[in-house]
Protein backbone atom coordinates (compact mmCIF):
# COMPACT_ATOMS: atom_id res chain seq x y z
CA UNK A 1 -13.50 12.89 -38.55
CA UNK A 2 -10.43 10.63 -38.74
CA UNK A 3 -9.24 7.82 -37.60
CA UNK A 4 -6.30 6.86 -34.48
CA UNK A 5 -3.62 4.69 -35.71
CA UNK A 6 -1.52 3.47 -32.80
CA UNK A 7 1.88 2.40 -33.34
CA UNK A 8 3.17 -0.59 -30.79
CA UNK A 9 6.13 -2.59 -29.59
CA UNK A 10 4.11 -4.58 -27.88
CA UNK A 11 1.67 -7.18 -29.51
CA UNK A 12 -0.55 -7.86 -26.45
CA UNK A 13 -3.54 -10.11 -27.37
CA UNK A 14 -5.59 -12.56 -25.34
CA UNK A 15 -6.36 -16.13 -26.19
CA UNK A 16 -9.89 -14.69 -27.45
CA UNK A 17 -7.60 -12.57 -29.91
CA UNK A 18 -5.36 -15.22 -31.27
CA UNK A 19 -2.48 -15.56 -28.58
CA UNK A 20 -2.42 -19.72 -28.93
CA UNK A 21 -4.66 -21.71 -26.68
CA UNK A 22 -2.31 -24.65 -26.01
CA UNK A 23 0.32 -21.98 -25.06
CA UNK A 24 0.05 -22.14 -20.89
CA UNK A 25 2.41 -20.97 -18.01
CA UNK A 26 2.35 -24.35 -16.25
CA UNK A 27 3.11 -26.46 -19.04
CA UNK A 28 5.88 -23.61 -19.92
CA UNK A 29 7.33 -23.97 -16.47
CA UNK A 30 7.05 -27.79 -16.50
CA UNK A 31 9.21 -28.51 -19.86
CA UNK A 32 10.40 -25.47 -21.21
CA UNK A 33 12.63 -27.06 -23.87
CA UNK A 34 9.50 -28.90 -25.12
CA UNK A 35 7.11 -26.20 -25.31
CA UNK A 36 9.45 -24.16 -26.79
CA UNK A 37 10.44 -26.55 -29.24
CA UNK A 38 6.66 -26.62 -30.15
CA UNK A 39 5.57 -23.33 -30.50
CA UNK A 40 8.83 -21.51 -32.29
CA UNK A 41 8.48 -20.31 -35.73
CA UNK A 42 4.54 -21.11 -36.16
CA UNK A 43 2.79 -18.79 -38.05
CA UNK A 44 -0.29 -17.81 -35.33
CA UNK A 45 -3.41 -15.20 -36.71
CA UNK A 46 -4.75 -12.41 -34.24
CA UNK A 47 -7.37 -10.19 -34.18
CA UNK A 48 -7.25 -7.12 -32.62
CA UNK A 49 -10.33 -3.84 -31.96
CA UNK A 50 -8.00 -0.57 -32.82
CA UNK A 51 -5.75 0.20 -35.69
CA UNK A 52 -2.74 -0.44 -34.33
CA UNK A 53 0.83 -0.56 -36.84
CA UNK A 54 3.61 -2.87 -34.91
CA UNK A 55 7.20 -3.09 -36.25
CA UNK A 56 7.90 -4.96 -38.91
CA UNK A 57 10.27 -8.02 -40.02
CA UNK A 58 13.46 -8.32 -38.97
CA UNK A 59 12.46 -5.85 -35.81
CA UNK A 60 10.66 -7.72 -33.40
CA UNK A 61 7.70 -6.98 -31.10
CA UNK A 62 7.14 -8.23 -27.39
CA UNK A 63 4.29 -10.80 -26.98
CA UNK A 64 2.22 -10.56 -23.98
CA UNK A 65 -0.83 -12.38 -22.94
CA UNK A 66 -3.63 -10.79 -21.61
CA UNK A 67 -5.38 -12.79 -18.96
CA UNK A 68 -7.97 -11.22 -17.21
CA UNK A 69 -6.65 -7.56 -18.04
CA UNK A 70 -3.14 -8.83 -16.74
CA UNK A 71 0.00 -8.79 -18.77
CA UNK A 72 2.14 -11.94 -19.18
CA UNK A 73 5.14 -11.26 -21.12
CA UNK A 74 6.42 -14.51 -23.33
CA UNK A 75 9.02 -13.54 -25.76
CA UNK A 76 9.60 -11.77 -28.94
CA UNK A 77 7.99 -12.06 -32.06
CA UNK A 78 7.68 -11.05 -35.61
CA UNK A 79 4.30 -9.65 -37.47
CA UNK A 80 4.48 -11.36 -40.51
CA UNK A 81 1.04 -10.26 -41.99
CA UNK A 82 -1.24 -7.03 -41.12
CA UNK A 83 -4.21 -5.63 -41.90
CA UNK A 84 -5.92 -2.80 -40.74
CA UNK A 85 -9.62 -1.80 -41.80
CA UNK A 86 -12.91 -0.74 -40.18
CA UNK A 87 -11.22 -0.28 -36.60
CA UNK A 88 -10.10 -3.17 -36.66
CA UNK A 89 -6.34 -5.08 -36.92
CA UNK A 90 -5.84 -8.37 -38.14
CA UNK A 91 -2.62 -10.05 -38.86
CA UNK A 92 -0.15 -12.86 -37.92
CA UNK A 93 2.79 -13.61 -36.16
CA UNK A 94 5.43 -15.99 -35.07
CA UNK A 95 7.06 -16.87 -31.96
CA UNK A 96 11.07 -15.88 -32.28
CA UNK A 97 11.92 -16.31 -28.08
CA UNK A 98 10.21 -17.54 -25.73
CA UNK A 99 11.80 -15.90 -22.18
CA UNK A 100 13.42 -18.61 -19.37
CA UNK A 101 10.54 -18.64 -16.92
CA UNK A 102 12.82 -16.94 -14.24
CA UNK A 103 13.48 -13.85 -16.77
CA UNK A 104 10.21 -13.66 -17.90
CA UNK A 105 8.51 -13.31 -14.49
CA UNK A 106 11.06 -10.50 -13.84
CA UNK A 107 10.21 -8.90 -17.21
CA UNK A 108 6.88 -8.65 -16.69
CA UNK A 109 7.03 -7.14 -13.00
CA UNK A 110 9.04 -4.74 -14.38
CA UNK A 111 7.68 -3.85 -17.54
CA UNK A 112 4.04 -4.41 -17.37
CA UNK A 113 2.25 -0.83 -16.29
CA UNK A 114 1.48 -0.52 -12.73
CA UNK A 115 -0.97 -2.68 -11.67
CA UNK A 116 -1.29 -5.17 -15.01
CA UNK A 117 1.41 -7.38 -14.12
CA UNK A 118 0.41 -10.75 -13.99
CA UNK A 119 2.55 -11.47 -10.92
């Protein structure tokens, strides 16, 4: 018996599995430049069921939020620490970009699988 790696793009994680809590559309669509200015290059910590391998600094991975089995893409990111044991991933990340609200709605109706897109 072995085990399934994955190996992503995409770091999609809900707020349960580290994607931050203060981090919400409104507030994004509200003041971009401030909420951006906040959340760029902090170091965040996820947790994720799955082995899953993402790409690795300087290549960067798309952040999505899952909300209620939707996808919200943000931006880009970089892992910047990952573990994988048990079934299970663990790791961190920063925030590199953080889409223009307009883009990012258009990104994620286009890029989200059928069906998961959050608009």
């Amino acid at each position: 018996m072995g085990s399934l790696i994955e190996i992503n793009d995409t770091l999609k994680i809900s707020k349960e599995e580290g994607f931050p809590c203060e981090l919400h559309l409104e507030d994004y669509v509200r003041d971009v430049v401030v909420v951006t200015k906040e959340f760029l290059r902090i170091e965040f910590s996820f947790r994720k069921e799955g082995e899953r391998l993402y790409h690795r600094p300087p290549a960067r991975v798309f952040l999505v939020e899952e909300i209620d089995g939707k996808w919200l893409y943000w931006g880009h990111a970089l892992i910047t620490r990952l573990t994988l044991s048990d079934g299970m991933t663990q790791g961190a990340f920063k925030i590199i970009k953080l889409y223009d609200p307009e883009y990012q709605k258009l990104m994620t109706m286009n890029e989200a699988p059928a069906d998961k897109s959050y608009f």
